[in-house]
C-alpha atoms as a PDB file:
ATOM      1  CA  UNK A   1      86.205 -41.824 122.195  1.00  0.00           C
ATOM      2  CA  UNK A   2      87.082 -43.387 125.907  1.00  0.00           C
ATOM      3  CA  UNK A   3      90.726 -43.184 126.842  1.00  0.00           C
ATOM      4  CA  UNK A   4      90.665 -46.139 129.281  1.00  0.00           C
ATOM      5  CA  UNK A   5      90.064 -48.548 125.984  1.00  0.00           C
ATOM      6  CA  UNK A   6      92.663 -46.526 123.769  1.00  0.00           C
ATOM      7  CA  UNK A   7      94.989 -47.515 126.988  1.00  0.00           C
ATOM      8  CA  UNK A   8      93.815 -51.054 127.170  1.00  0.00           C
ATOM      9  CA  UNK A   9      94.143 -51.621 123.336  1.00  0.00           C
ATOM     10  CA  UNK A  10      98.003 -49.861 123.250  1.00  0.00           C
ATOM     11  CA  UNK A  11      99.062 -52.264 126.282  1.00  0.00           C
ATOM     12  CA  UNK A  12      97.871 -55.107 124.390  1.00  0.00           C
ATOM     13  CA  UNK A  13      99.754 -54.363 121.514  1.00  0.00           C
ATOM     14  CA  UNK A  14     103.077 -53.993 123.818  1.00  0.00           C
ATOM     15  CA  UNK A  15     103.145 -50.151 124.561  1.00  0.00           C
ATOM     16  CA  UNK A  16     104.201 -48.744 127.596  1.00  0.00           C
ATOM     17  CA  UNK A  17     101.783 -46.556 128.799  1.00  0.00           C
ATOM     18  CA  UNK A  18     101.126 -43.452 131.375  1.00  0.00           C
ATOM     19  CA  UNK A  19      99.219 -41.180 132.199  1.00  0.00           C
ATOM     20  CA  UNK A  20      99.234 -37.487 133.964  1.00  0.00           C
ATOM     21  CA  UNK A  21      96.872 -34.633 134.803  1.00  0.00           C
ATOM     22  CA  UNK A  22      98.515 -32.030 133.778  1.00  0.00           C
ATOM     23  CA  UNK A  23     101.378 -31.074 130.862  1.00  0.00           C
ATOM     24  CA  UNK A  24     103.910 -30.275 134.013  1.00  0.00           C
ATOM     25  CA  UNK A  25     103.144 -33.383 135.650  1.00  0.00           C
ATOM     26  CA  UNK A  26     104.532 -35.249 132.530  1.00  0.00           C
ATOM     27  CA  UNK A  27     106.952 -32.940 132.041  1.00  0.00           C
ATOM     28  CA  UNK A  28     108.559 -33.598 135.318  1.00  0.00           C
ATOM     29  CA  UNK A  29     107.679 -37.077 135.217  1.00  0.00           C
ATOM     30  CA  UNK A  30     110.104 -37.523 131.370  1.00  0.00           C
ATOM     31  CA  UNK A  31     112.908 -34.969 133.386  1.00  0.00           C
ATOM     32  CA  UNK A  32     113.405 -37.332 136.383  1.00  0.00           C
ATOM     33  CA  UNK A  33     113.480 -40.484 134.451  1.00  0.00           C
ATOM     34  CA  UNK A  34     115.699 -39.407 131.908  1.00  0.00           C
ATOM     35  CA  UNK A  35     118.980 -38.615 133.154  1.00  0.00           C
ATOM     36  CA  UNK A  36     123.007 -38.912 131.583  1.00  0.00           C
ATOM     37  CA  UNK A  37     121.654 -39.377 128.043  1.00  0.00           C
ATOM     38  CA  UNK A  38     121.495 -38.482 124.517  1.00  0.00           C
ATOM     39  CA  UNK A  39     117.608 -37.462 123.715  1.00  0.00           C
ATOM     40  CA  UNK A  40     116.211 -36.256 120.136  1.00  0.00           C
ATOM     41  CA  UNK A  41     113.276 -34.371 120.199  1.00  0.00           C
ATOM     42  CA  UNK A  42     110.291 -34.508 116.972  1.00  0.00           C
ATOM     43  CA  UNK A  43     109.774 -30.488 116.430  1.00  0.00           C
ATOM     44  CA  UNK A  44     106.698 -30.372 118.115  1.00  0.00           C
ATOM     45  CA  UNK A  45     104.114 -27.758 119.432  1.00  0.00           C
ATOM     46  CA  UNK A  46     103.118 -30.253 122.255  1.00  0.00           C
ATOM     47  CA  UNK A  47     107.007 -30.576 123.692  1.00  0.00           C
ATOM     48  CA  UNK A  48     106.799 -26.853 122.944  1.00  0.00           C
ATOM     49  CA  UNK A  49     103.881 -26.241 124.908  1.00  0.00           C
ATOM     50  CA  UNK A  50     105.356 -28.286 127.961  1.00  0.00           C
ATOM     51  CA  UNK A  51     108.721 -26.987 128.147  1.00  0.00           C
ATOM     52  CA  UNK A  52     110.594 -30.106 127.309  1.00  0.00           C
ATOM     53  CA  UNK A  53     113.611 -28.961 125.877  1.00  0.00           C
ATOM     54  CA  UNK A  54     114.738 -26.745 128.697  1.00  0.00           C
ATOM     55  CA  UNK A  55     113.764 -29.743 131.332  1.00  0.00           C
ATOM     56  CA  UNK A  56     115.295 -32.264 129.886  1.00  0.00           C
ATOM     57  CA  UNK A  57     118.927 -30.438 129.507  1.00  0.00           C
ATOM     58  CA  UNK A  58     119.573 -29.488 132.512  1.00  0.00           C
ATOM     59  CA  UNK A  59     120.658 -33.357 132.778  1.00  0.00           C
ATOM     60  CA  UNK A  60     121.018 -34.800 129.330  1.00  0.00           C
ATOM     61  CA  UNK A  61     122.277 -33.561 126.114  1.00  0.00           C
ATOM     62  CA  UNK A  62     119.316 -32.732 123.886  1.00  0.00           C
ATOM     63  CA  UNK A  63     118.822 -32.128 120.054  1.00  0.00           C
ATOM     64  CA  UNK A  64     116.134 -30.603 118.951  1.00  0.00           C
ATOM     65  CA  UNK A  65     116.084 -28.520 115.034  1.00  0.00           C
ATOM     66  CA  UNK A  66     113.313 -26.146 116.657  1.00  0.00           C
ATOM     67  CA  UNK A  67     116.073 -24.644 118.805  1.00  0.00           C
ATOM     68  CA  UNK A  68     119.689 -25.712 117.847  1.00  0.00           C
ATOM     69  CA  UNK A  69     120.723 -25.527 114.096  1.00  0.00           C
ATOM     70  CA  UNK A  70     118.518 -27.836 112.224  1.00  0.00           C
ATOM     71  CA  UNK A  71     120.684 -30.017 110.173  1.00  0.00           C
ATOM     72  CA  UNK A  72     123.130 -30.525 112.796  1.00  0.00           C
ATOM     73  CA  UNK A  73     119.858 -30.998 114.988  1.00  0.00           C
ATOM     74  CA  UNK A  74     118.257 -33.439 112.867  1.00  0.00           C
ATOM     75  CA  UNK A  75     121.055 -35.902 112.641  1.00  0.00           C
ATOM     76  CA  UNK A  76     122.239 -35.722 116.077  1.00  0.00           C
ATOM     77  CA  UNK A  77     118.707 -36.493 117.160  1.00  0.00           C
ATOM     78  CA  UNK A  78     118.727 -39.266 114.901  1.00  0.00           C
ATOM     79  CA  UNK A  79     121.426 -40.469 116.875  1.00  0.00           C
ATOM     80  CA  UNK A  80     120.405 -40.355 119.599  1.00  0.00           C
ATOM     81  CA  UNK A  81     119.765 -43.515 122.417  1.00  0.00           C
ATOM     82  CA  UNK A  82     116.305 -41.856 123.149  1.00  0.00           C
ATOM     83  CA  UNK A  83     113.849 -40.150 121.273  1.00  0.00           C
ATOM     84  CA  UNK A  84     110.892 -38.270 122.417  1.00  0.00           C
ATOM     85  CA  UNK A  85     107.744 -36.924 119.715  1.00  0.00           C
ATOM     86  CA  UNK A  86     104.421 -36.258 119.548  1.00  0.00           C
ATOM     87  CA  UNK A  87     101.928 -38.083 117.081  1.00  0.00           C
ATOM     88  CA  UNK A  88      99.512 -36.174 114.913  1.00  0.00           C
ATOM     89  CA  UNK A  89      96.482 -39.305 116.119  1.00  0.00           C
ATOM     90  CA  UNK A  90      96.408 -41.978 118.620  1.00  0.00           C
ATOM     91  CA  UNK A  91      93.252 -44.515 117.688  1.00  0.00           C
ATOM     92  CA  UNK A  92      91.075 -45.961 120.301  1.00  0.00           C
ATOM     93  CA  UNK A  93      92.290 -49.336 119.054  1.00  0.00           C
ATOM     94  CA  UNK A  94      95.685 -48.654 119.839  1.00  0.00           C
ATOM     95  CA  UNK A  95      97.305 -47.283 116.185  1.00  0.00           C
ATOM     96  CA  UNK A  96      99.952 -44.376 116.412  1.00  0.00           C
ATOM     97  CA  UNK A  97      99.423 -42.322 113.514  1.00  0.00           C
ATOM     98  CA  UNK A  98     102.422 -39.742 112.177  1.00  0.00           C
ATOM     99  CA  UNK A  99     102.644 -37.455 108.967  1.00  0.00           C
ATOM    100  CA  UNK A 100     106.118 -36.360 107.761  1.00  0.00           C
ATOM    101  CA  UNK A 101     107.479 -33.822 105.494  1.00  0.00           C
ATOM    102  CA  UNK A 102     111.117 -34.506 105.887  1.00  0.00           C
ATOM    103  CA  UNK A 103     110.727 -37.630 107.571  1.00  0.00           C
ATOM    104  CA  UNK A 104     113.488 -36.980 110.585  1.00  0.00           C
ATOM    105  CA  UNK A 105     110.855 -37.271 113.363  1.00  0.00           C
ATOM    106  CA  UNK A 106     108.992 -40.277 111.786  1.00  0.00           C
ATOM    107  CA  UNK A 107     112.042 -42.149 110.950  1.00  0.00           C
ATOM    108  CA  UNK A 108     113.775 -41.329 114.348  1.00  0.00           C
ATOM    109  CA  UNK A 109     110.837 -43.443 115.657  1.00  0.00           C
ATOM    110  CA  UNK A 110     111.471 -46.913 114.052  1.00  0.00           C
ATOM    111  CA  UNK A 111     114.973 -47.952 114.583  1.00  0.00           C
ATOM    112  CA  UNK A 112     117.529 -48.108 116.794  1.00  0.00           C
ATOM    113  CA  UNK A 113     116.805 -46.456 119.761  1.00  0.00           C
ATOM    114  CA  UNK A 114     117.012 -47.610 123.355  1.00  0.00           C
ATOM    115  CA  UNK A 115     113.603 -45.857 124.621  1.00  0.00           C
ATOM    116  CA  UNK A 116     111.258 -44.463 122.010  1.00  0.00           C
ATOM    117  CA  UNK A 117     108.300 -41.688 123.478  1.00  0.00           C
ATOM    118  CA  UNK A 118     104.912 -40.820 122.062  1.00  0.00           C
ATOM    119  CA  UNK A 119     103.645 -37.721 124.376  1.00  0.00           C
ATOM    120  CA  UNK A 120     100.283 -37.042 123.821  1.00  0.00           C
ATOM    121  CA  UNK A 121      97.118 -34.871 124.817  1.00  0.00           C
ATOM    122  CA  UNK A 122      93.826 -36.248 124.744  1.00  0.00           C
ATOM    123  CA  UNK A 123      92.937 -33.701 121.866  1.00  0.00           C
ATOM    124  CA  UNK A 124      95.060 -36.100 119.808  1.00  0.00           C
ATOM    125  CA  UNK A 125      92.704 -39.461 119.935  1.00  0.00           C
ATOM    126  CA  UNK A 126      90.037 -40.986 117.637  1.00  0.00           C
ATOM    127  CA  UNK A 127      87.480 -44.119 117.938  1.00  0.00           C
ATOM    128  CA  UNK A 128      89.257 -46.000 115.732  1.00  0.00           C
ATOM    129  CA  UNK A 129      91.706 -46.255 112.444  1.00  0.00           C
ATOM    130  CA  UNK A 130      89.511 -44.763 109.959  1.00  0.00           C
ATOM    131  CA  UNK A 131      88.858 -41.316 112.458  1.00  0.00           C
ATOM    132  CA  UNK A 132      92.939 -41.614 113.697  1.00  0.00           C
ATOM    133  CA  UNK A 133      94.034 -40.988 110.061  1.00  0.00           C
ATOM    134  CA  UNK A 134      91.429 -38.654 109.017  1.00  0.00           C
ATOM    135  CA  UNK A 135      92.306 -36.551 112.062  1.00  0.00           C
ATOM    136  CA  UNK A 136      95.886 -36.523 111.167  1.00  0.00           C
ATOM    137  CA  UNK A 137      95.755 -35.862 107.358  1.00  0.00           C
ATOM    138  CA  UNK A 138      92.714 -32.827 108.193  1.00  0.00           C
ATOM    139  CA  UNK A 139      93.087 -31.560 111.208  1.00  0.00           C
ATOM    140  CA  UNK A 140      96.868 -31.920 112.481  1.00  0.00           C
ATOM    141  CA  UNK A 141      98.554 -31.240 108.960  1.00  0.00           C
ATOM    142  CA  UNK A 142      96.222 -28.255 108.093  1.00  0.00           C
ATOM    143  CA  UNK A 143      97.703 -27.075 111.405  1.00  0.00           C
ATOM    144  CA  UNK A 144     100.755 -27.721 111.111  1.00  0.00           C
ATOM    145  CA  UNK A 145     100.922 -26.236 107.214  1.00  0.00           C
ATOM    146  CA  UNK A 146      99.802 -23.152 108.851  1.00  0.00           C
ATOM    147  CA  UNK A 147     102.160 -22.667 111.517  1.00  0.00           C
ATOM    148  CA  UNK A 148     104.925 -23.549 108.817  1.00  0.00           C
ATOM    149  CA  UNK A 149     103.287 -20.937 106.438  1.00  0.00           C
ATOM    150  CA  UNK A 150     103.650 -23.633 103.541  1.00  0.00           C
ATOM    151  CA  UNK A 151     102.184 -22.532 100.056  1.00  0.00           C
ATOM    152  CA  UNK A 152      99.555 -25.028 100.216  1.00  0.00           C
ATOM    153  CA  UNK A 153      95.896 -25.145  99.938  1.00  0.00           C
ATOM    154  CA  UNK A 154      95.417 -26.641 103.677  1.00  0.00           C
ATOM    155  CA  UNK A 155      97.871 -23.627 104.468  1.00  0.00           C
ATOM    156  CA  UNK A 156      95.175 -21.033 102.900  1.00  0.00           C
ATOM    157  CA  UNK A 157      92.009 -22.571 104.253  1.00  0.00           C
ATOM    158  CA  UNK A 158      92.615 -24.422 107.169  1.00  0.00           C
ATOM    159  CA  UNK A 159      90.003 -26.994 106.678  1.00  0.00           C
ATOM    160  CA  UNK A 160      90.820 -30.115 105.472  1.00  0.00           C
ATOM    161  CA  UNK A 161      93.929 -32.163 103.429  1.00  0.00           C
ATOM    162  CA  UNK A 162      93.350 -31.640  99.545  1.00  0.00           C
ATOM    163  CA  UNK A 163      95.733 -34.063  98.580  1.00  0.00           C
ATOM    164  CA  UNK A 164      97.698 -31.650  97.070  1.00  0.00           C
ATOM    165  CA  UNK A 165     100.877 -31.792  94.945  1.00  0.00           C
ATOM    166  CA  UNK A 166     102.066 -28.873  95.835  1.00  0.00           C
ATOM    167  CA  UNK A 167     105.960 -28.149  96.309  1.00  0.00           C
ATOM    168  CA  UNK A 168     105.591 -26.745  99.712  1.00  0.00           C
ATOM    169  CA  UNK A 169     103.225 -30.274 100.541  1.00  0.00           C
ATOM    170  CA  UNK A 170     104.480 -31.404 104.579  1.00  0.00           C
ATOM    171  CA  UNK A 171     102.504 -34.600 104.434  1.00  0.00           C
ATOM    172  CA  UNK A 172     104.980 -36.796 102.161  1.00  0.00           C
ATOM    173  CA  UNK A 173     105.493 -40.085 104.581  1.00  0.00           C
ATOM    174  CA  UNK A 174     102.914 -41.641 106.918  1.00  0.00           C
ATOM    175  CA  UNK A 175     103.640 -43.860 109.475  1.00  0.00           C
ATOM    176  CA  UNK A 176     101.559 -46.239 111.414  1.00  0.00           C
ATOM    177  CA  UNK A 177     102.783 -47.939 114.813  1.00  0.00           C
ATOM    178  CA  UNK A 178     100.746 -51.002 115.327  1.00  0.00           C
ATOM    179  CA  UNK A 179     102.970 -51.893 117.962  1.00  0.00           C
ATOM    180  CA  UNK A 180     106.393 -51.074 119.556  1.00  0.00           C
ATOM    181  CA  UNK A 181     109.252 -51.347 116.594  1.00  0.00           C
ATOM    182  CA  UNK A 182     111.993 -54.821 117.053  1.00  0.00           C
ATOM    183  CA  UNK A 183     114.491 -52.235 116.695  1.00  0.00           C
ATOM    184  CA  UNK A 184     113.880 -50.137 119.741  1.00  0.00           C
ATOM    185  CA  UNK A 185     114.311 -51.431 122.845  1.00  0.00           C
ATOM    186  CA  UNK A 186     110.724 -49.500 124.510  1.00  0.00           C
ATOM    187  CA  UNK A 187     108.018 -47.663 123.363  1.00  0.00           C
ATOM    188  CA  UNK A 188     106.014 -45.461 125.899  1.00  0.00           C
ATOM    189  CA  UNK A 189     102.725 -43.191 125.247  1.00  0.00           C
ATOM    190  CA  UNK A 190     102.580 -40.795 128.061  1.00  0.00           C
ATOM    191  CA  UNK A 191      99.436 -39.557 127.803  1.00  0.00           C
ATOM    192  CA  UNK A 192      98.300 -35.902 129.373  1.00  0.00           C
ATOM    193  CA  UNK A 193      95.183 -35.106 130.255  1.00  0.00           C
ATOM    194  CA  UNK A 194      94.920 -31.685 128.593  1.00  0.00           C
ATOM    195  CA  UNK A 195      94.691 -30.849 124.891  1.00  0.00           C
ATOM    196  CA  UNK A 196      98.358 -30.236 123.332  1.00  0.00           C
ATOM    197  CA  UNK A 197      99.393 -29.372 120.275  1.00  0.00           C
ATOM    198  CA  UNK A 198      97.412 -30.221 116.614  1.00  0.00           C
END
């Protein structure tokens, strides 16, 4: 996996891309550009991990169903002018790959909003298409069935998607960015040099 081609391949398919060292140096970077505005936040262990939330309301009004009441939350965020997530894989060739149970992150991604982020660590990346989705359906959904303590076998082993029908099943919607959405005005990857989240 080389990060300078996944960077390449997501400019050429119209991202906006950056990059930082450390989690803190993106967090500051996403506090000081974002100022006076409406911001949803994807629940996610890698805007967790940097302290997002609580930098990015000291001047904006943030929504984010990990900390505020979660239907309220959910459709303020979906609101909102910008919206900032993680993705479960980034390929090399430039795909951003994102699993959904209720589908309030992934949908809060496609339309409609004025600036649209993708923060990522470099845990999160994969040669290509093939490895991207694998790594999302076995390794970042097992995770994330886990932390939710879903009733699912990914939940109880840990070790791979089984394609399950389960009730308590997170992975219901998968989206693929091949490029930044008509209906948002800009799409930026901020990449961080450390590994984040799932």
């Amino acid at each position: 996996m080389n990060i300078e081609n996944a960077v390449k391949n997501l400019e050429k398919r119209g991202f906006t891309v950056s990059r930082f060292g450390t989690k803190e140096a993106a967090r500051d970077y996403l506090a000081g550009k974002l100022s006076g505005t409406v911001i949803g936040m994807g629940g996610s262990v890698t805007l967790q991990q940097m302290g997002l939330f609580d930098a990015l309301s000291a001047g904006n009004t943030v929504w984010n169903h990990w900390v505020q009441e979660p239907g309220e939350a959910r459709v303020k965020a979906a609101a909102a002018d910008v919206y900032i997530a993680s993705a479960n894989a980034v390929a090399e060739t430039g795909e951003i790959i994102n699993i959904d149970g209720s589908g309030n992150r992934a949908a809060s991604t496609l339309y409609g909003k004025k600036e649209v982020y993708f923060v990522v660590g470099v845990n999160k990346f994969a040669g290509d298409f093939d490895k991207a989705l694998w790594r999302a359906r076995n390794i970042a959904s097992p995770k994330n069935a886990q932390r939710l303590n879903a009733n699912t076998p990914c939940a109880k082993n840990g070790d791979k998607c089984y394609d399950c029908q389960s009730p308590g099943r997170i992975c219901r919607g998968l989206v693929v960015h091949w490029g930044p959405l008509l209906g948002v005005g800009r799409t930026e990857v901020v990449i961080v040099n450390e590994d984040l989240g799932y």
